[in-house]
C-alpha atoms as a PDB file:
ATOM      1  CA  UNK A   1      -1.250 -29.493  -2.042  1.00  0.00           C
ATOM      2  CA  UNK A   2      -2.858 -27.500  -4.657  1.00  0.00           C
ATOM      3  CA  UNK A   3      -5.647 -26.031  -3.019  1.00  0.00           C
ATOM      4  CA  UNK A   4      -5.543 -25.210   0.814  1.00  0.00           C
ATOM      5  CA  UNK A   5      -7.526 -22.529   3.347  1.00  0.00           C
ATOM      6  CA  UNK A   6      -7.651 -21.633   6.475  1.00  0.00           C
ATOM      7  CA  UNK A   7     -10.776 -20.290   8.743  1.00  0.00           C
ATOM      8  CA  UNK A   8      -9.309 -18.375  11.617  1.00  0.00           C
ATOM      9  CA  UNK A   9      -8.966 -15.644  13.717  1.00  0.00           C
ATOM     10  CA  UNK A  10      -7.446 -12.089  12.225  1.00  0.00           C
ATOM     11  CA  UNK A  11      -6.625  -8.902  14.079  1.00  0.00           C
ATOM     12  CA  UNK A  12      -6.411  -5.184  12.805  1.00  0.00           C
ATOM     13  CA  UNK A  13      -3.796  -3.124  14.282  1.00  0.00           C
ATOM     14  CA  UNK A  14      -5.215   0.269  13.079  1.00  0.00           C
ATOM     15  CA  UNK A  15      -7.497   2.737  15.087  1.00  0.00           C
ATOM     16  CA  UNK A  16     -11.084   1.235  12.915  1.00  0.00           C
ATOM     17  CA  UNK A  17     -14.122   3.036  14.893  1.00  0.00           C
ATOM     18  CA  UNK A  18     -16.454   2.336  11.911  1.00  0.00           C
ATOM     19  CA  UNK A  19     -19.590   0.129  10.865  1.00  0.00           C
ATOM     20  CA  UNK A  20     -17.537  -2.282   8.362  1.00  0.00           C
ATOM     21  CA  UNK A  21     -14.317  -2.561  10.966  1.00  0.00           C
ATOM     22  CA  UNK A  22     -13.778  -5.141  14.153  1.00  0.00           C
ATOM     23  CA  UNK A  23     -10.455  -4.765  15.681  1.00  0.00           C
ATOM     24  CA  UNK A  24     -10.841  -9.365  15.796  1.00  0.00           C
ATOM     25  CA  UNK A  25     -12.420 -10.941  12.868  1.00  0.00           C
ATOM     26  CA  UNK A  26     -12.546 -14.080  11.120  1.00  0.00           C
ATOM     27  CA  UNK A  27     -10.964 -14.516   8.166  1.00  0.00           C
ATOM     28  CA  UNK A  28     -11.323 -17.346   5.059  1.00  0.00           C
ATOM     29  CA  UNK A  29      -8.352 -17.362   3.117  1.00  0.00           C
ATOM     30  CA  UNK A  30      -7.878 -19.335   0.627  1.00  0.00           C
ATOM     31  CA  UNK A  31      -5.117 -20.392  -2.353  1.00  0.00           C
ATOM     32  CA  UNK A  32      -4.188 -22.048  -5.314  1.00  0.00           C
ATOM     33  CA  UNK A  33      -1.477 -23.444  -6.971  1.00  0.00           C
ATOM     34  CA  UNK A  34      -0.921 -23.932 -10.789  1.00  0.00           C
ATOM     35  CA  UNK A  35      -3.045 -20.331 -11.352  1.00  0.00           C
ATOM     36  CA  UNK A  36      -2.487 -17.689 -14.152  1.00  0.00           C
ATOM     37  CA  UNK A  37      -5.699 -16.242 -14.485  1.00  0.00           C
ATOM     38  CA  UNK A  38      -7.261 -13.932 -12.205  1.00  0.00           C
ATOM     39  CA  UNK A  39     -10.597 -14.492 -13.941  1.00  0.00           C
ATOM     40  CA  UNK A  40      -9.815 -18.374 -12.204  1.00  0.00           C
ATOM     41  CA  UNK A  41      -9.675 -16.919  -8.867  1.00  0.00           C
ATOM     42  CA  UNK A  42     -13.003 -14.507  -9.248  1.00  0.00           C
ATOM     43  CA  UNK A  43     -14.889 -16.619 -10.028  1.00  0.00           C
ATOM     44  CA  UNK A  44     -14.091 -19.436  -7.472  1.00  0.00           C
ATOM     45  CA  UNK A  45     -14.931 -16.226  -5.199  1.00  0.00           C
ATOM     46  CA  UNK A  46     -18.334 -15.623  -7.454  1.00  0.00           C
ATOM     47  CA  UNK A  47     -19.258 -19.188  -6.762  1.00  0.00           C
ATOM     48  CA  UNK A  48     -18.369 -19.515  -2.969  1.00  0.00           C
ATOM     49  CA  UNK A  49     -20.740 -16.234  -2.532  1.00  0.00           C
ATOM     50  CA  UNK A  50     -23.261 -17.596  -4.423  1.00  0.00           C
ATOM     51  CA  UNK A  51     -23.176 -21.490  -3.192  1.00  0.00           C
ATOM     52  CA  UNK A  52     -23.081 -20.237   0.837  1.00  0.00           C
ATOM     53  CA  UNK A  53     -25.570 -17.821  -0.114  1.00  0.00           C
ATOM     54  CA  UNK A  54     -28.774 -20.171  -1.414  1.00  0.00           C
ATOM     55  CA  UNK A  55     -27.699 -22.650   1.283  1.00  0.00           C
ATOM     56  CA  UNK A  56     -28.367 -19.832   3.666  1.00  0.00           C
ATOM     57  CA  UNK A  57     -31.704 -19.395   2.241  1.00  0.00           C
ATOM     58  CA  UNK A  58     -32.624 -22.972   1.477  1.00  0.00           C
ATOM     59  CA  UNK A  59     -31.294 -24.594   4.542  1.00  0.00           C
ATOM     60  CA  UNK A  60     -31.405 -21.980   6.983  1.00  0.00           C
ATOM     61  CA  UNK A  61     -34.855 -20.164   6.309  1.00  0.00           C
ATOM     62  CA  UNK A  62     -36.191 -19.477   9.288  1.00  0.00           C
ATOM     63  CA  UNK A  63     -33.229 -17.949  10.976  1.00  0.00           C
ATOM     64  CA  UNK A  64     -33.388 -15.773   7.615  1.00  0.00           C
ATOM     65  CA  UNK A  65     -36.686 -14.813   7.874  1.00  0.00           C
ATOM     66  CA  UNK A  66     -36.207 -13.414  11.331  1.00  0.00           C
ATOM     67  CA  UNK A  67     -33.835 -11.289   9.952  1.00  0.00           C
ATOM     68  CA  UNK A  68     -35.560  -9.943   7.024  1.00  0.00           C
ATOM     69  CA  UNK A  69     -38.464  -9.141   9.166  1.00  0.00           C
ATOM     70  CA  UNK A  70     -36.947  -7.228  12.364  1.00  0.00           C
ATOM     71  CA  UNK A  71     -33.620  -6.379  11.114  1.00  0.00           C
ATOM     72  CA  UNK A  72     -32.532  -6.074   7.391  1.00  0.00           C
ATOM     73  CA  UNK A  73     -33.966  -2.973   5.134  1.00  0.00           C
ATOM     74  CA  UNK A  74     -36.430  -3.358   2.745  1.00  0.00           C
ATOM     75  CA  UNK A  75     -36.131  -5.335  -0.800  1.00  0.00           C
ATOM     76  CA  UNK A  76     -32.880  -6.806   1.116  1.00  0.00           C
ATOM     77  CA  UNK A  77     -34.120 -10.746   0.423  1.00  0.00           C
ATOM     78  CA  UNK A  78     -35.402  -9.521  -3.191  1.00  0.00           C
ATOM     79  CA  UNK A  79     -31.561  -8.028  -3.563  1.00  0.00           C
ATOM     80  CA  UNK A  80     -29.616 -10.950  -2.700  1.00  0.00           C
ATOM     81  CA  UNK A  81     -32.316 -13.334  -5.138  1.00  0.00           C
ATOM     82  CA  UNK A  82     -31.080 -10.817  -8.138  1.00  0.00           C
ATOM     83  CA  UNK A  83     -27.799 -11.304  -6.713  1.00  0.00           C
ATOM     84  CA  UNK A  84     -27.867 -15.113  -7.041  1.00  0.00           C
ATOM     85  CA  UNK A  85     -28.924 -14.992 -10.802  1.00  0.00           C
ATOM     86  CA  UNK A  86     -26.739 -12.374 -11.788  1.00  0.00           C
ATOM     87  CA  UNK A  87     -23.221 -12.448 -12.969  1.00  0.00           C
ATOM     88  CA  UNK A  88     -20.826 -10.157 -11.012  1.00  0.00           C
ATOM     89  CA  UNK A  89     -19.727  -6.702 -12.810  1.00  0.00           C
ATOM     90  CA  UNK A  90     -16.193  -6.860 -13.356  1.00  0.00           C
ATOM     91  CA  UNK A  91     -14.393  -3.373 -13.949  1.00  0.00           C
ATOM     92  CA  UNK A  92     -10.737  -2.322 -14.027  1.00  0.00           C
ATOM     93  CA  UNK A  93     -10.353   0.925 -10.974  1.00  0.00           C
ATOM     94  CA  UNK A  94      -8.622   2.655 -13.967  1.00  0.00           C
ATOM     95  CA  UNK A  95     -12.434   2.196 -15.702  1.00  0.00           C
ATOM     96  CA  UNK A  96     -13.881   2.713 -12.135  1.00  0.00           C
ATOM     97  CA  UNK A  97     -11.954   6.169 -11.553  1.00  0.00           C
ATOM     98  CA  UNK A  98     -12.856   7.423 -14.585  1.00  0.00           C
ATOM     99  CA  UNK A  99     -16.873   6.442 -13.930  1.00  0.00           C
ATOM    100  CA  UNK A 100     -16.488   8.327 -10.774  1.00  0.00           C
ATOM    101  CA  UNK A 101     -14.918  11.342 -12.426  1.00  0.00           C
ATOM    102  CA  UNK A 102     -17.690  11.350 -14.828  1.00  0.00           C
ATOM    103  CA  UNK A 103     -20.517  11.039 -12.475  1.00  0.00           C
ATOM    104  CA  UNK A 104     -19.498  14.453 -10.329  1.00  0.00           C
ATOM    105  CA  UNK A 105     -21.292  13.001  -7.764  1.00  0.00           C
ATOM    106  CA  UNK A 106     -20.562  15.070  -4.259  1.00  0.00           C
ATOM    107  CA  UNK A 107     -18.031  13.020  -2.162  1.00  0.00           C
ATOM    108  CA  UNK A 108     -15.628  14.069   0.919  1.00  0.00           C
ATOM    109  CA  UNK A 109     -13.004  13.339  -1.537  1.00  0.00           C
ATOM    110  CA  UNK A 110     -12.229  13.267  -4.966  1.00  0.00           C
ATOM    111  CA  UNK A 111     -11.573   9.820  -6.889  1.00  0.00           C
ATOM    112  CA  UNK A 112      -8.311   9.956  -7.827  1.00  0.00           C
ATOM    113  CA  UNK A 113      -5.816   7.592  -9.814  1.00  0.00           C
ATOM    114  CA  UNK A 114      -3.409   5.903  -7.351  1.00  0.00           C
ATOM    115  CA  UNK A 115      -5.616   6.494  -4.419  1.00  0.00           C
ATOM    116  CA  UNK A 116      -7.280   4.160  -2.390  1.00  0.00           C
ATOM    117  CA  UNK A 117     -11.448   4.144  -2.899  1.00  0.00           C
ATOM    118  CA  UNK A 118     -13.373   5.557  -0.115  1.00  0.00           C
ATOM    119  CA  UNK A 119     -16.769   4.129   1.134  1.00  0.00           C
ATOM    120  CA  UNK A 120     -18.572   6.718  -1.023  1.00  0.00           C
ATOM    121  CA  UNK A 121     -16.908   5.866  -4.091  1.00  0.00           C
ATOM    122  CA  UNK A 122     -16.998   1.970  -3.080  1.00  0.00           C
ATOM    123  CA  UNK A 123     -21.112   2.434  -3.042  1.00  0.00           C
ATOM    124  CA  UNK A 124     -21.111   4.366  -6.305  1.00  0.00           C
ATOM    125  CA  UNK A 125     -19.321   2.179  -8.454  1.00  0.00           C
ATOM    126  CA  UNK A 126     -21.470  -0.738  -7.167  1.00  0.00           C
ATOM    127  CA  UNK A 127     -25.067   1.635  -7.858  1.00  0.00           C
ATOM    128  CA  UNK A 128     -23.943   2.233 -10.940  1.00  0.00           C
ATOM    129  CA  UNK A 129     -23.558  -1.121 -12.152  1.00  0.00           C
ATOM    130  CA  UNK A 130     -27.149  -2.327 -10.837  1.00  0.00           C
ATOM    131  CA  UNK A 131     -26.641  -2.676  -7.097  1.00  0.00           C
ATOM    132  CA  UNK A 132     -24.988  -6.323  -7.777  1.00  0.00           C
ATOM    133  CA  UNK A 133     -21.099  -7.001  -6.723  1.00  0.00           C
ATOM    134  CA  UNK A 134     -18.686  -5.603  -8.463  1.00  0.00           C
ATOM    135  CA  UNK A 135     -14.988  -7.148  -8.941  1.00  0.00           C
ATOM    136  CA  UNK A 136     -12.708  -3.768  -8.862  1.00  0.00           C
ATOM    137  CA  UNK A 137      -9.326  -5.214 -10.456  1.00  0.00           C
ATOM    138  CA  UNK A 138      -5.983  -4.448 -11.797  1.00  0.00           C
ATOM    139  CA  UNK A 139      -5.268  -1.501  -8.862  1.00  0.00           C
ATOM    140  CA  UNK A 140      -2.168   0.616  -8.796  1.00  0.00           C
ATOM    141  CA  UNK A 141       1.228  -0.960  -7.787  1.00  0.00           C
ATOM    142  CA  UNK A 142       1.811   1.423  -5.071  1.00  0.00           C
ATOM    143  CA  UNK A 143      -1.235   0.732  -2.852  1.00  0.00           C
ATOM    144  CA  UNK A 144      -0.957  -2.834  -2.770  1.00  0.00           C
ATOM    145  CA  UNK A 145       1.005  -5.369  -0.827  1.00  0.00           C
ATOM    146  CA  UNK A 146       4.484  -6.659  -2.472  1.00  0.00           C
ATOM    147  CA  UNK A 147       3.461 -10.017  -3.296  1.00  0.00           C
ATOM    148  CA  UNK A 148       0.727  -9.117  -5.305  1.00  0.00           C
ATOM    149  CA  UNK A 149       1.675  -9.997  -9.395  1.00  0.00           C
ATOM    150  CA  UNK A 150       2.831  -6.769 -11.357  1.00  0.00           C
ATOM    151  CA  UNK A 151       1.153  -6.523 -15.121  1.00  0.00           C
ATOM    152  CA  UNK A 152       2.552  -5.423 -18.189  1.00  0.00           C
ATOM    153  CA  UNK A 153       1.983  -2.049 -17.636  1.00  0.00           C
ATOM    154  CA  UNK A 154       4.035  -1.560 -15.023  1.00  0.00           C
ATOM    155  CA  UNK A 155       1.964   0.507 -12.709  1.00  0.00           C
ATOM    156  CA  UNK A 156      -0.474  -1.997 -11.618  1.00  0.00           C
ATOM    157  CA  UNK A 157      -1.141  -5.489 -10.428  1.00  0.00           C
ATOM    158  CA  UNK A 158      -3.111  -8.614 -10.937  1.00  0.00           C
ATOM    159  CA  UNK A 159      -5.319  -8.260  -7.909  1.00  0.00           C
ATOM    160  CA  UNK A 160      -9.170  -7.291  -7.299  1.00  0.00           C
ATOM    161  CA  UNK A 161     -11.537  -6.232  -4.327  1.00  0.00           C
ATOM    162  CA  UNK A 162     -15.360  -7.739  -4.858  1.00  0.00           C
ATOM    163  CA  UNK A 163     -17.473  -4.625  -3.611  1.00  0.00           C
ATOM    164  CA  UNK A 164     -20.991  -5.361  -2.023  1.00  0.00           C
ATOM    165  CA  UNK A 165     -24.130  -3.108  -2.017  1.00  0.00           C
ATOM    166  CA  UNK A 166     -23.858  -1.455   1.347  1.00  0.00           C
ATOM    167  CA  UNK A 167     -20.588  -3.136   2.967  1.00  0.00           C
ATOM    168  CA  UNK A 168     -17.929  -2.177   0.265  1.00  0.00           C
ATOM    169  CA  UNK A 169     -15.285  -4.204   0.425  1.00  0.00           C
ATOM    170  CA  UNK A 170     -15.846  -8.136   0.896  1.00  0.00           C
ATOM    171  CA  UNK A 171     -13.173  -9.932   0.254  1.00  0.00           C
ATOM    172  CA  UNK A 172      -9.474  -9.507  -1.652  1.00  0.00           C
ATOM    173  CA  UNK A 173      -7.802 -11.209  -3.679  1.00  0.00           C
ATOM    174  CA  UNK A 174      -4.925 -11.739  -5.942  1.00  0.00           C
ATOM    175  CA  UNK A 175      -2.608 -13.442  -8.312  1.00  0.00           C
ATOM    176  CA  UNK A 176       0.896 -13.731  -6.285  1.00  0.00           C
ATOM    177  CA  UNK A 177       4.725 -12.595  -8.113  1.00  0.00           C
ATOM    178  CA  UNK A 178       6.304 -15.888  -9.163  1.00  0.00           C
ATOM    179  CA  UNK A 179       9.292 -13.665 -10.521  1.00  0.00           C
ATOM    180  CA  UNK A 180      11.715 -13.974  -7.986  1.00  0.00           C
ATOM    181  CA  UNK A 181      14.046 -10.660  -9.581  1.00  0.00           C
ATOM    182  CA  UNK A 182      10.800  -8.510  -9.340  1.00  0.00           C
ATOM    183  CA  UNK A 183      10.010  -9.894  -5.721  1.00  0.00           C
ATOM    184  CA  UNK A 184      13.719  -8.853  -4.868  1.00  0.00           C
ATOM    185  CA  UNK A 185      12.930  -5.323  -6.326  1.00  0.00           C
ATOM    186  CA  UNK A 186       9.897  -4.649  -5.020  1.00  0.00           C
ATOM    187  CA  UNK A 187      11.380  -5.390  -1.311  1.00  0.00           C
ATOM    188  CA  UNK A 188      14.548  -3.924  -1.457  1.00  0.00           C
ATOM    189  CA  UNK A 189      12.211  -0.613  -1.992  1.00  0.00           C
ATOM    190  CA  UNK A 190       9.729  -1.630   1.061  1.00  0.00           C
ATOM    191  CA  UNK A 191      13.461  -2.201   2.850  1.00  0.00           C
ATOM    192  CA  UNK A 192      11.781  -5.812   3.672  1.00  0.00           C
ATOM    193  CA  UNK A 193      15.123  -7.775   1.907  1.00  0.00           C
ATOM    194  CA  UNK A 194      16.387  -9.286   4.777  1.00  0.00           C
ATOM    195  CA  UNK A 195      13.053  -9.488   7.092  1.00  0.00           C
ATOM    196  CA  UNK A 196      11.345 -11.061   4.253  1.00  0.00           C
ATOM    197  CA  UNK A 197      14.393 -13.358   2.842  1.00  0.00           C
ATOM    198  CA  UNK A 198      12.650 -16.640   3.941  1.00  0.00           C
ATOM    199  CA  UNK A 199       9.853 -15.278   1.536  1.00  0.00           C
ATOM    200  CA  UNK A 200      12.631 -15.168  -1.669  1.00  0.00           C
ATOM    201  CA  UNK A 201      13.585 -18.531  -0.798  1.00  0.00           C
ATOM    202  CA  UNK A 202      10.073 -19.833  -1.754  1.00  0.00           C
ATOM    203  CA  UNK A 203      10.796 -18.388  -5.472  1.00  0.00           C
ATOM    204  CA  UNK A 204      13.975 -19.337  -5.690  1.00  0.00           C
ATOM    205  CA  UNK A 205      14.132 -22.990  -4.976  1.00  0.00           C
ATOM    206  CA  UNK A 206      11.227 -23.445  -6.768  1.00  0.00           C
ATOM    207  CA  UNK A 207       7.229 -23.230  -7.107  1.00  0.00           C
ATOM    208  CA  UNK A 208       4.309 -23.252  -8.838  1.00  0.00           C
ATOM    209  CA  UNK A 209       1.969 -20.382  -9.856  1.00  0.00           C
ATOM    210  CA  UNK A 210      -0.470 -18.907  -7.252  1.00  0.00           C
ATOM    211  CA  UNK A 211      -3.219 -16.912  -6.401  1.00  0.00           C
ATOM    212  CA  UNK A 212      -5.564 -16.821  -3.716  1.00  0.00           C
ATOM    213  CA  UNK A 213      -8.028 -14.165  -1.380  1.00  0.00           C
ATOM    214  CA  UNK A 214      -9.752 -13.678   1.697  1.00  0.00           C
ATOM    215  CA  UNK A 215     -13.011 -12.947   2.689  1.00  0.00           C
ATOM    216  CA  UNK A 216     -14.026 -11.290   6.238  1.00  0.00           C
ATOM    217  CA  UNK A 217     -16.668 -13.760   7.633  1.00  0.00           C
ATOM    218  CA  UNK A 218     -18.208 -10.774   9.823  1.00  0.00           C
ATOM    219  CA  UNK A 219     -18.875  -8.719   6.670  1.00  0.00           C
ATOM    220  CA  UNK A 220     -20.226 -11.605   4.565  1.00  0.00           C
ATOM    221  CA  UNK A 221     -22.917 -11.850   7.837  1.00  0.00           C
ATOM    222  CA  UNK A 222     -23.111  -7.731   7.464  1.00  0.00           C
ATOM    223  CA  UNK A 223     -23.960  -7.955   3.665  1.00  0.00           C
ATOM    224  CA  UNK A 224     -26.440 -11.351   3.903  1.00  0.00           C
ATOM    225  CA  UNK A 225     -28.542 -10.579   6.649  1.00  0.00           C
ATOM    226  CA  UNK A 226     -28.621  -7.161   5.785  1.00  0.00           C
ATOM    227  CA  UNK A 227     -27.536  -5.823   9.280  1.00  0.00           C
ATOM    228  CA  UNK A 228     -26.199  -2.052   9.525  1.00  0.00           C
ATOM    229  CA  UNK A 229     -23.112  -2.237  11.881  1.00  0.00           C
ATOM    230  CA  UNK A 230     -20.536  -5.164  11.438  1.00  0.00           C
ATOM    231  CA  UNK A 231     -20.719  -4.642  15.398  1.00  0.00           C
ATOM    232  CA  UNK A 232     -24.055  -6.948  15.456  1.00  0.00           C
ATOM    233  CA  UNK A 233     -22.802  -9.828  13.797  1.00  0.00           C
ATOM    234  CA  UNK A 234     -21.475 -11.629  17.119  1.00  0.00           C
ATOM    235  CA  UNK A 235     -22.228 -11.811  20.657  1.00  0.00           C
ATOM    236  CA  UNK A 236     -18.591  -9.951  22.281  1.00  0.00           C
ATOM    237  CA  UNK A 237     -17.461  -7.883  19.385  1.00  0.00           C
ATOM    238  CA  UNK A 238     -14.003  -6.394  19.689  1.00  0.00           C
ATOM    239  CA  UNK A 239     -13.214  -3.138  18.007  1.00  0.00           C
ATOM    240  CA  UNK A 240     -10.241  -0.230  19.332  1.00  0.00           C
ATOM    241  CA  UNK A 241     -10.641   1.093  22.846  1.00  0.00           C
ATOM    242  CA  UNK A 242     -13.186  -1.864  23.240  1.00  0.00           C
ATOM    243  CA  UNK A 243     -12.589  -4.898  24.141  1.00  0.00           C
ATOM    244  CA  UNK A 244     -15.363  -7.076  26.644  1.00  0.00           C
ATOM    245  CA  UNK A 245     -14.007 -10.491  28.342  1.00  0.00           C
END
């Protein structure tokens, strides 16, 4: 199979007490086989937003317009419209880091290469191109997950985070290491050799290319109907320390 997903139930270990984080959350994720280009995979992304988007509006309008009216912030509808007809900013984070370090905008903390982005600096880099979603790509190698495909350079990898006016982070994605010497290297340092072996095996008898991502279903409610807390999005929302029956 070529191109498969799944639609299911995901679960965050870590102590999230935030507006963007549910301790259980449903996940898309998706992936492809036969895939070299990460420009392939953002834009399947690009055109998943944008197709689930205007069927929201055109199928589902009145549902919409109760939330533009009593719930969502002003210009919200007029936001997602500009949304629809605009392509999505793509940067580097080396390009984003540096826009940051240029701006000298006030922050808790500073942007700074090999970091991770905070919330401030995720709403920053999407203001300053135009309050439209913004692909972030090509992050440092020592931030991200093994699997994720190393570039040229060394230091980072094939992978992006689309960043959303007011949510940050919507979904992540990447190209996946095909090299099976590199995946060996890159666990042997993690100390994942022999947990992960089944994981080699994949590489070494064989395979194809592949990339893939996953979008949080919660957040892609969060960012569409324009609602403040990810904790409104369902009826029994789980998050740490909290969990109704």
């Amino acid at each position: 199979m070529a191109r498969v997903y799944t639609f299911n139930p995901a679960f965050r270990a870590e102590n999230s007490q935030g507006r963007r984080h549910l301790a259980e959350f449903y996940m898309l994720d998706a992936e492809f086989a036969f895939v070299s280009s990460l420009d392939d995979v953002m834009q399947n992304v690009e055109d998943l937003v944008k197709t689930t988007t205007r069927n929201l509006l055109e199928k589902n309008q009145e549902d919409f317009d109760f939330y533009m009216k009593r719930i969502a912030s002003k210009g919200h509808e007029e936001s997602l419209h500009r949304t629809l007809d605009t392509q999505f900013a793509r940067v580097t984070y080396t390009e984003a880091i540096e826009m940051l370090a240029k701006r000298n905008e006030v922050t808790h903390c500073k942007p700074q290469w090999g970091h991770d982005l905070s919330k401030e600096h995720e709403q920053l880099v999407v203001k300053h191109y135009g309050g439209v979603p913004v692909f972030v790509t090509d992050w440092p190698k020592s931030i991200k997950p093994f699997y994720m495909r190393g570039n040229d350079d060394k230091k980072t990898v094939a992978c992006f985070d689309l960043l959303v006016p007011k949510v940050g982070e919507l979904c992540g994605g990447s190209l996946r290491e095909e090299r099976l010497r590199l995946l060996e290297t890159s666990l042997k340092k993690a100390g994942l050799a022999d947990t992960l072996s089944w994981y080699l095996d994949l590489r070494r008898y064989g395979g194809a290319p592949t990339g893939g991502y996953g979008i949080g279903f919660e957040r892609y409610l969060q960012w569409s109907l324009g609602i403040q807390n990810i904790k409104d999005t369902l009826p029994f929302p789980r998050w740490a320390h909290h969990c109704d029956l």
